[in-house]
N, C-alpha and C. Protein backbone atom coordinates (compact mmCIF):
# COMPACT_ATOMS: atom_id res chain seq x y z
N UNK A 1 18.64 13.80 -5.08
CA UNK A 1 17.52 13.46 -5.93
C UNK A 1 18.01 13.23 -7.35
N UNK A 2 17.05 12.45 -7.96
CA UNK A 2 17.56 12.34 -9.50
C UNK A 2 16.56 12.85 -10.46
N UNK A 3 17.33 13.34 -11.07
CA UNK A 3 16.46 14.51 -11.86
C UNK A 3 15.70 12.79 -12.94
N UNK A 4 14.02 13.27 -13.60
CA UNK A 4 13.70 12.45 -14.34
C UNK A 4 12.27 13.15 -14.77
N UNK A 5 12.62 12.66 -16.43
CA UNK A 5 11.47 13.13 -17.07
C UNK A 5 10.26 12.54 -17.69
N UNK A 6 9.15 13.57 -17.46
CA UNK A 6 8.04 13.03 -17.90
C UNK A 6 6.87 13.62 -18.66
N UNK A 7 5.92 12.75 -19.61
CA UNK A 7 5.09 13.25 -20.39
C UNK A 7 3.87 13.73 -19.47
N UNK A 8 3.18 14.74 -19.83
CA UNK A 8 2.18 14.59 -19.22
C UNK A 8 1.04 15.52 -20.30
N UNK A 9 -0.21 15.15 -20.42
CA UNK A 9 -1.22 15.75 -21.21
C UNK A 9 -1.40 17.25 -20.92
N UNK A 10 -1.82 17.76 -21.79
CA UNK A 10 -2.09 19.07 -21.49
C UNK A 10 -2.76 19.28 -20.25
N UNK A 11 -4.23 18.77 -19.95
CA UNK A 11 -5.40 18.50 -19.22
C UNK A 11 -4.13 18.34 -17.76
N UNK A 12 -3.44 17.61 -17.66
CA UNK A 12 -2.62 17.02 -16.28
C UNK A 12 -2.01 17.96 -16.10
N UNK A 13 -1.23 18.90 -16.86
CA UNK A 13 -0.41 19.83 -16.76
C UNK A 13 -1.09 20.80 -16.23
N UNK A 14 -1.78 21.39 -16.97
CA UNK A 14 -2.69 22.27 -16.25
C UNK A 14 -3.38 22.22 -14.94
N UNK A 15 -3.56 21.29 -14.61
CA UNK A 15 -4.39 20.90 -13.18
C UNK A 15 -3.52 20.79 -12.56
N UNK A 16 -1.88 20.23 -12.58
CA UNK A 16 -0.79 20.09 -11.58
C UNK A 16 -0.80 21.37 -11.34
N UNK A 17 -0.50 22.49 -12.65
CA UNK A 17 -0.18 23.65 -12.28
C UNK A 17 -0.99 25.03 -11.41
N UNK A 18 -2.45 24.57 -11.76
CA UNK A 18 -3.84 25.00 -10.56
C UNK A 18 -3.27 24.11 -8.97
N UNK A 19 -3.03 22.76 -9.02
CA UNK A 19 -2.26 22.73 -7.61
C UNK A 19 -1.74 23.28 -7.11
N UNK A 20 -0.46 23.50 -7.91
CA UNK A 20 0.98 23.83 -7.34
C UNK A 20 0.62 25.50 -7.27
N UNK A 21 -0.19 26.25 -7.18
CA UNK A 21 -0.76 27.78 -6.95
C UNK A 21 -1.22 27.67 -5.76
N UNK A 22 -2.48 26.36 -5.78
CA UNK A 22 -3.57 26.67 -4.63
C UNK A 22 -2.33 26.43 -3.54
N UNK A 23 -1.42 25.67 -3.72
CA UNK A 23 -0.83 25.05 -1.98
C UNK A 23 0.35 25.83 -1.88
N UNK A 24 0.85 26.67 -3.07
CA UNK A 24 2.38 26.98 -2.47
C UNK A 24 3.28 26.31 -3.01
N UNK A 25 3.42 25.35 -3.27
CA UNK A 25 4.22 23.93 -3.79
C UNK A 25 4.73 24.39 -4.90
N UNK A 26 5.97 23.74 -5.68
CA UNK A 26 6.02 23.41 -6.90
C UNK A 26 5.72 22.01 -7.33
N UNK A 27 5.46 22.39 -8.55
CA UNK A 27 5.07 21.10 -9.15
C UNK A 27 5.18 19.70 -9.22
N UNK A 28 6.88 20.09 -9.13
CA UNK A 28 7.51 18.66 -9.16
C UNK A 28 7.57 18.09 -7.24
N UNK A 29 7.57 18.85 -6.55
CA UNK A 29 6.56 18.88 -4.99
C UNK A 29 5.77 17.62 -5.06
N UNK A 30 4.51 18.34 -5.55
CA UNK A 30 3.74 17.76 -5.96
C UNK A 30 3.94 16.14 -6.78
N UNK A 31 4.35 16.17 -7.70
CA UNK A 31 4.43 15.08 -8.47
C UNK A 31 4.81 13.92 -7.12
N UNK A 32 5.88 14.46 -6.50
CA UNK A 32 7.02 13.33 -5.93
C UNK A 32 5.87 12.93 -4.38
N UNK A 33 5.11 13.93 -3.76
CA UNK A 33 4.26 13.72 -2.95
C UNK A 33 3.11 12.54 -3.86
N UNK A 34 2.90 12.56 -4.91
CA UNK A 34 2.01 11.53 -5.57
C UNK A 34 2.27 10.45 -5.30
N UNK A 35 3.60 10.34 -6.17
CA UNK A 35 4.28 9.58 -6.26
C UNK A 35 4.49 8.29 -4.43
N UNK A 36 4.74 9.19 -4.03
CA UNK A 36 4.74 8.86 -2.64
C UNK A 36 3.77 8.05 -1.76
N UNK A 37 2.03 8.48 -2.22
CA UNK A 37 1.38 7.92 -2.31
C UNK A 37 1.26 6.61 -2.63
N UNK A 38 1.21 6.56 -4.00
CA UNK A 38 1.02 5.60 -4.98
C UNK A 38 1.72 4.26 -4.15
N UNK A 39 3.31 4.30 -3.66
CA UNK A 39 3.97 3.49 -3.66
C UNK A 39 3.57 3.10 -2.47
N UNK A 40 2.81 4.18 -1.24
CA UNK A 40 2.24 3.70 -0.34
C UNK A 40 1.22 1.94 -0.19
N UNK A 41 0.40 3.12 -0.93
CA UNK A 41 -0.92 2.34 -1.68
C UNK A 41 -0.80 0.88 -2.19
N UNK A 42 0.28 0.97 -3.14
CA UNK A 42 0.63 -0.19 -3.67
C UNK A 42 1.27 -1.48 -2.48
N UNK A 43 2.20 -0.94 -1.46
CA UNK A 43 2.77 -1.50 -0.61
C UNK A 43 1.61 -2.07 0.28
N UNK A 44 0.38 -1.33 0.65
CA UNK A 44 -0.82 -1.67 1.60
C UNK A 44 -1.51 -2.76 1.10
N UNK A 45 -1.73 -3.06 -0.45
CA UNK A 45 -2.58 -3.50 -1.44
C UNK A 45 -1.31 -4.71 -1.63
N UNK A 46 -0.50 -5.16 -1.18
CA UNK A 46 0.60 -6.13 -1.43
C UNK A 46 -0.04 -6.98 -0.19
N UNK A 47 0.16 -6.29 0.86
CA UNK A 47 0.33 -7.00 1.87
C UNK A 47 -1.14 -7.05 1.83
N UNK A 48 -2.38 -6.84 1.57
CA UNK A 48 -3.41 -6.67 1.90
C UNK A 48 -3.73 -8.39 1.14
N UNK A 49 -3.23 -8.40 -0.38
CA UNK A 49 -3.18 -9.42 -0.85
C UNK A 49 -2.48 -10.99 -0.29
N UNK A 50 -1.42 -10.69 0.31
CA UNK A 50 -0.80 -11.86 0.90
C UNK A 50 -1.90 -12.13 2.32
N UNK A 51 -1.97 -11.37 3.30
CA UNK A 51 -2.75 -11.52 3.97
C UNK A 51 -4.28 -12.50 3.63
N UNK A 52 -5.00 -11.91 2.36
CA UNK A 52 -6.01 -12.66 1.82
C UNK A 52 -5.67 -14.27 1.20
N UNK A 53 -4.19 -13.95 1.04
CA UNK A 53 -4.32 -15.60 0.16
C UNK A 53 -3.85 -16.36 1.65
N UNK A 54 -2.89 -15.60 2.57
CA UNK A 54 -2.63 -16.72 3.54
C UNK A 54 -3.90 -17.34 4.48
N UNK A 55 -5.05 -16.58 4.61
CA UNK A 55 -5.97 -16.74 5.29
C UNK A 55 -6.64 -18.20 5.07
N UNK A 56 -6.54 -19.07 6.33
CA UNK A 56 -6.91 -20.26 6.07
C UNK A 56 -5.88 -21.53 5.40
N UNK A 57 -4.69 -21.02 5.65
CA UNK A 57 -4.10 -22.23 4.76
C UNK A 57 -3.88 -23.31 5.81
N UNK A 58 -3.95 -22.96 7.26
CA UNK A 58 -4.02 -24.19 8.21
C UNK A 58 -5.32 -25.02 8.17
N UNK A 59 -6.14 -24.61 7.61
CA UNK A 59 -7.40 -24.99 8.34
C UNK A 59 -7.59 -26.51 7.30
N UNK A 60 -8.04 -27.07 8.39
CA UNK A 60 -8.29 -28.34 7.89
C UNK A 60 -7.05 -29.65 7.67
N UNK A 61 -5.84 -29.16 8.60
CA UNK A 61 -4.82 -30.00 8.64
C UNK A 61 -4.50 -30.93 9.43
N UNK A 62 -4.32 -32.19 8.66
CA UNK A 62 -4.74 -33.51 10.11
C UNK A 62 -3.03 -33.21 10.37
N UNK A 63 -2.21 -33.02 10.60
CA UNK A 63 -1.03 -32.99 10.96
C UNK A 63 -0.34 -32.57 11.74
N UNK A 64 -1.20 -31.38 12.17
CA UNK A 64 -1.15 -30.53 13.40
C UNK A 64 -1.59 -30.62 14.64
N UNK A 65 -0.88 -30.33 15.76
CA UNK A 65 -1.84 -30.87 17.16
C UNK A 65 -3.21 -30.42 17.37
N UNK A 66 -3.57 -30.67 18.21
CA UNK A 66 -5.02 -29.84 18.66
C UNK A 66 -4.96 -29.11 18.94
N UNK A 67 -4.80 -27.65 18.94
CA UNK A 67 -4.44 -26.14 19.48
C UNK A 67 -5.32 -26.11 20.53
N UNK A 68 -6.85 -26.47 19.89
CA UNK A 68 -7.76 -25.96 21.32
C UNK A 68 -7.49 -26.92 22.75
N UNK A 69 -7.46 -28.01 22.52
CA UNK A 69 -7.02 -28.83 23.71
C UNK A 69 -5.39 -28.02 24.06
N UNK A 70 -4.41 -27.96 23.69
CA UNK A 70 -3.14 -27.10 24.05
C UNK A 70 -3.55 -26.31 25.27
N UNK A 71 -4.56 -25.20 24.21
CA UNK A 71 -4.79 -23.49 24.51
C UNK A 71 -5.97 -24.33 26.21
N UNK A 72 -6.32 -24.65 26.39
CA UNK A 72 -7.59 -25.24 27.57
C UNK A 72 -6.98 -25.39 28.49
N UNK A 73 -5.44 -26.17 28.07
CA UNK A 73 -4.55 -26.83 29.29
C UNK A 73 -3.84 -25.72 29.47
N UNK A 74 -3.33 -24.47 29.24
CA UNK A 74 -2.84 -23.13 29.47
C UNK A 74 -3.96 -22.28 29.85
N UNK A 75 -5.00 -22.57 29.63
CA UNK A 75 -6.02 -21.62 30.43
C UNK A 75 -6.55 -21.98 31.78
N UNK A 76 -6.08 -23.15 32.25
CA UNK A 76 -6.29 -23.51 33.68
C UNK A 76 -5.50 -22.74 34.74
């Protein structure tokens, strides 16, 4: 691990440190489990975005075969 430092408000400090009581944890536990999150989150919300912009970029392309006639002649 690499050690790294950070500011945090009084208000944050204090509430990490009511965490890190209620669960057992230490703090920095805690922090890196956030942390962990976050990058989750962010990674879901990436792809969540590409997904939204790719949606539809075929549609409406004279260039492409007929899929449904294709898909009809494979469903026989």
């Amino acid at each position: 691990m690499i050690r790294t430092q950070i500011y945090l408000t009084d208000k944050q400090r204090a509430e990490l440190a009511i965490i890190a009581r209620n669960s057992g944890k230490k703090q920095s536990e805690i922090i890196r489990e956030a942390i962990d999150r976050l990058i989750a989150q962010a990674g879901q919300d990436q792809k969540k975005t590409a997904l939204q912009k790719a949606a539809g970029i075929w549609k409406n392309r004279k260039d492409l075969p007929d899929f449904r006639a294709i898909r009809s002649q494979w469903d026989r």
